[in-house]
Each structure stands twice: as C-alpha cells, then as structure tokens.
C-alpha atoms as a PDB file:
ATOM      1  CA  UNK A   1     -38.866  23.381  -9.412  1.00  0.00           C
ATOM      2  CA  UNK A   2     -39.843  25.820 -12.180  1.00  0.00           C
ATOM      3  CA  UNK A   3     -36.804  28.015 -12.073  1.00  0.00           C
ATOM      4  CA  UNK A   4     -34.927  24.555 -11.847  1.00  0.00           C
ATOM      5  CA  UNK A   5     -36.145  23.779 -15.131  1.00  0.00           C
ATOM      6  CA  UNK A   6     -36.267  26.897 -16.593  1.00  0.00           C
ATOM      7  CA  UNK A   7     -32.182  27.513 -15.788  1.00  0.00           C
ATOM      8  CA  UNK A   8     -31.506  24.372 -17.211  1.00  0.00           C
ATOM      9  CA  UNK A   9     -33.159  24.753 -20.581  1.00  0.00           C
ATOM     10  CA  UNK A  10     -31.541  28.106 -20.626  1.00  0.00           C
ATOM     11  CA  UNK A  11     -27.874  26.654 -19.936  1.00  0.00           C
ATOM     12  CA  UNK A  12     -28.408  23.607 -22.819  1.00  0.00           C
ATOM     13  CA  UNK A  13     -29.880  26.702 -25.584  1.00  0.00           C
ATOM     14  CA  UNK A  14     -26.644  28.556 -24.747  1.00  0.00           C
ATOM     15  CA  UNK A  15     -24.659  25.607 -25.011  1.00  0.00           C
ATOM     16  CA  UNK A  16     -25.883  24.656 -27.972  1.00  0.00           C
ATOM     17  CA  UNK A  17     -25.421  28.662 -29.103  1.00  0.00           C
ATOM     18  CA  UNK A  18     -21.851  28.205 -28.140  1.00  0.00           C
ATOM     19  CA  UNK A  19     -21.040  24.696 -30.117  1.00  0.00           C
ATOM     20  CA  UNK A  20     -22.919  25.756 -33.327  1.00  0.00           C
ATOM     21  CA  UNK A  21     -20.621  28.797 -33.248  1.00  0.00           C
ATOM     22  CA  UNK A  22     -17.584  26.813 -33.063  1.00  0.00           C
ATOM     23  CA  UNK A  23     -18.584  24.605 -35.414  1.00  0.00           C
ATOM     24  CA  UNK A  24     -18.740  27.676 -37.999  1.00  0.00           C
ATOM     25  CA  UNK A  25     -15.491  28.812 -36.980  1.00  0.00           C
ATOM     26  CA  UNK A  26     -13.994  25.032 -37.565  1.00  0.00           C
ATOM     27  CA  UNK A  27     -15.436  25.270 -40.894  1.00  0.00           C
ATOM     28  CA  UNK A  28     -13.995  28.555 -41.789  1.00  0.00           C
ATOM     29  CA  UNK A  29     -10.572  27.585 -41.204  1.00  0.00           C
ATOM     30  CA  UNK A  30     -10.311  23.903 -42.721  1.00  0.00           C
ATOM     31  CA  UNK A  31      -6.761  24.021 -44.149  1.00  0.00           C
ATOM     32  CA  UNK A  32      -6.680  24.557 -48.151  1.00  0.00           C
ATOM     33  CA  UNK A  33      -3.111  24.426 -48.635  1.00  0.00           C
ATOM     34  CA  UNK A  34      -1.156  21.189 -49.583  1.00  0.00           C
ATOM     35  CA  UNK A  35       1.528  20.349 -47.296  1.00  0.00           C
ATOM     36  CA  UNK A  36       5.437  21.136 -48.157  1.00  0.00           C
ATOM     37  CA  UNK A  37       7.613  18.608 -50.232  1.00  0.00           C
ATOM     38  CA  UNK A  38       9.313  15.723 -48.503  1.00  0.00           C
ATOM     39  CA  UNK A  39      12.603  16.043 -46.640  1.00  0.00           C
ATOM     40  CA  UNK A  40      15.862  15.954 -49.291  1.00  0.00           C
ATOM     41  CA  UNK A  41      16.410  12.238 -49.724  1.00  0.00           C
ATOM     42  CA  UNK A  42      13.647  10.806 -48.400  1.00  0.00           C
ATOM     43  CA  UNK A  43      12.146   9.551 -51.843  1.00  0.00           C
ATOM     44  CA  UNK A  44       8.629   8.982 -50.358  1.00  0.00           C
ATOM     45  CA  UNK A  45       4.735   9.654 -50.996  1.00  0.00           C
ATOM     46  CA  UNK A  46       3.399  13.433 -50.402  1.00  0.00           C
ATOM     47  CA  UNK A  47      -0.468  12.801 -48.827  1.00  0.00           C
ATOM     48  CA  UNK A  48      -2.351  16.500 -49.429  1.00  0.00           C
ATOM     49  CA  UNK A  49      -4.089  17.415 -46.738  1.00  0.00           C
ATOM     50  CA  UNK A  50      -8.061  16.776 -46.689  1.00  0.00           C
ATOM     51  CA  UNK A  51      -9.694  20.281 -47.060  1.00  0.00           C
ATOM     52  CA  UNK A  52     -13.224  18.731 -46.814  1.00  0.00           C
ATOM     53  CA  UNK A  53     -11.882  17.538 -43.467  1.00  0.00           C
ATOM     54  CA  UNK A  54     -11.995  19.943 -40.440  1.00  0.00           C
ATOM     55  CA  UNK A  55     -12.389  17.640 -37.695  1.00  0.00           C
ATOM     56  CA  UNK A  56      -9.824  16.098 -35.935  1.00  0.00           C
ATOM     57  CA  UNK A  57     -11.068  12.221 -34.950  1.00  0.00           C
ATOM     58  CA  UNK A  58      -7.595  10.200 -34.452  1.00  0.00           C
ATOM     59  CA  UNK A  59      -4.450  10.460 -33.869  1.00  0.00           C
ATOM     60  CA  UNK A  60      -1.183   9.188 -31.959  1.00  0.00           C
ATOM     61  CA  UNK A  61       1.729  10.113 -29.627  1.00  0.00           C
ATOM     62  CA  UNK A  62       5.755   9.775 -31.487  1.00  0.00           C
ATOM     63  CA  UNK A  63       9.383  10.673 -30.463  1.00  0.00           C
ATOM     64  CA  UNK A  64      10.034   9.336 -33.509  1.00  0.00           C
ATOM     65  CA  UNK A  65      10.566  10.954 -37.785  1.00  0.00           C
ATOM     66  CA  UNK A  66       7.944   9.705 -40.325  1.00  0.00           C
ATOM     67  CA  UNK A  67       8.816   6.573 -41.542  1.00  0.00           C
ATOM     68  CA  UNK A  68       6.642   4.004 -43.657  1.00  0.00           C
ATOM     69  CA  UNK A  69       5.985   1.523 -40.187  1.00  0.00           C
ATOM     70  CA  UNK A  70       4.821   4.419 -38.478  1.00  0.00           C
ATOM     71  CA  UNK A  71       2.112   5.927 -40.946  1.00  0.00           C
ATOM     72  CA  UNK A  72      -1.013   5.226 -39.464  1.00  0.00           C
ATOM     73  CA  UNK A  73      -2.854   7.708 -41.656  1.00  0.00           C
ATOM     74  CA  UNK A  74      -4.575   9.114 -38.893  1.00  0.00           C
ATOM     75  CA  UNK A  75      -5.601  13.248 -38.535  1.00  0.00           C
ATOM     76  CA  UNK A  76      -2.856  14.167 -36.254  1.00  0.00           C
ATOM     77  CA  UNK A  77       0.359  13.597 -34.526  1.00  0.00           C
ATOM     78  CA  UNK A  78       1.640  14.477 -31.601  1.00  0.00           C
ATOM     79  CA  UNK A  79       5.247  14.888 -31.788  1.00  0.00           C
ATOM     80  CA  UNK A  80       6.967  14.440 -28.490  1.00  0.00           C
ATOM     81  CA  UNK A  81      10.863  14.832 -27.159  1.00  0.00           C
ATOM     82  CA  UNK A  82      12.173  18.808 -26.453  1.00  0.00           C
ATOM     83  CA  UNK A  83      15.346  18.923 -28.337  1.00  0.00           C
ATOM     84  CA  UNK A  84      17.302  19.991 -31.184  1.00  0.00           C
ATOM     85  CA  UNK A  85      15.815  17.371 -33.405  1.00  0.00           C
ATOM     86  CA  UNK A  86      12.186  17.989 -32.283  1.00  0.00           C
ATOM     87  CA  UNK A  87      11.530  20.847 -35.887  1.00  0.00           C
ATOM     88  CA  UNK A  88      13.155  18.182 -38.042  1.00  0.00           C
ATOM     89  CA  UNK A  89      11.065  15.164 -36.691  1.00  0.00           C
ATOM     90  CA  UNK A  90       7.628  17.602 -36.735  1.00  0.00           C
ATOM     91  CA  UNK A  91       8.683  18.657 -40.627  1.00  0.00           C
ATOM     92  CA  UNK A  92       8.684  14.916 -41.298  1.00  0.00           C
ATOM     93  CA  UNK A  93       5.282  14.464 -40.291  1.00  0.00           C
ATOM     94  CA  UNK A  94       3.673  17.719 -41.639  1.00  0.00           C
ATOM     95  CA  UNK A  95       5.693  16.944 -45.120  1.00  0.00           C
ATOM     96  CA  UNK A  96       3.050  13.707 -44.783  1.00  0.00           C
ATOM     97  CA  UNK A  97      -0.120  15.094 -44.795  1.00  0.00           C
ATOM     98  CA  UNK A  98      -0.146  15.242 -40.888  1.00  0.00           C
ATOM     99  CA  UNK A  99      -1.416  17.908 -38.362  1.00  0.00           C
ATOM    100  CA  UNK A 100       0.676  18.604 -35.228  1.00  0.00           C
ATOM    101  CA  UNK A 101       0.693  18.653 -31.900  1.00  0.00           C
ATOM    102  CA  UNK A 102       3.671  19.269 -29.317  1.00  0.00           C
END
C-alpha cells in the first residue's frame, strides 16, 4: 500500500513538473505580430491578434472564406476541404485575427 501511494504522488509531482513547463513554453510564444491586411476587395475590419492571449479556448470547423455571418470571434478555425482554394480560404481567416487549423 505504501509504494502504492508513494508511486502515485510521484506520477501527479511529475505531472504537474510537466504542465507548469508547458505552460512557460505557451507563454513564451504568444503571437506579437498583427495579422496581414485583408484580401484585395474585401473592404472589411482587420481584428489584431490578442498577444495577452496564449490559450486557445474556442473555436469552429469551416469549408467556407471569412465572411461577416460566419465571424464568431472565437480563438481558432479550423479550415477544412483539400483543394486549390484551401490557402485562399485559410488567408481569409488569418487576415481576421484568426488562428488555424487544417
């Protein structure tokens, strides 16, 4: 029963070891740069990017471009649909303040 115990605090200190050291690493890489200007033509709203923001908490699935209906404002979007279109419809997003995901 001891060594039960013992292996198990030892497995939740290096657990916590491990996510306090990701945690730093998060932190170290929070974006700081402002995302590129909109598409030609599309007249619309730049969002920067939070830098005070490292975690990301929502996001949503699209096959779809940016487009006001669509903006959910959340952290990230995952950009779906392998074809020629696919860097065009991720700029769109990223040109919004958006992180991606394929």
């Amino acid at each position: 029963m001891m060594f039960s115990l013992s292996r198990t605090v030892l497995l939740c200190a290096i657990g916590l070891l491990i996510a306090s050291r990701i945690q730093a690493e998060v932190e170290n890489s929070a974006p700081t740069n402002l995302p590129a200007t909109p598409a030609a033509g599309m007249g619309t709203t730049v969002h920067p990017v939070d830098s005070n923001q490292v975690l990301e908490r929502t996001s949503f699935q699209t096959g779809k471009p940016w487009s006001e209906n669509g903006n959910l404002r959340s952290d990230v979007a995952i950009v779906y649909g392998i074809d020629a279109g696919l860097p065009q419809r991720i700029g769109t997003w990223r040109d919004h303040g958006y992180r991606i995901h394929v």
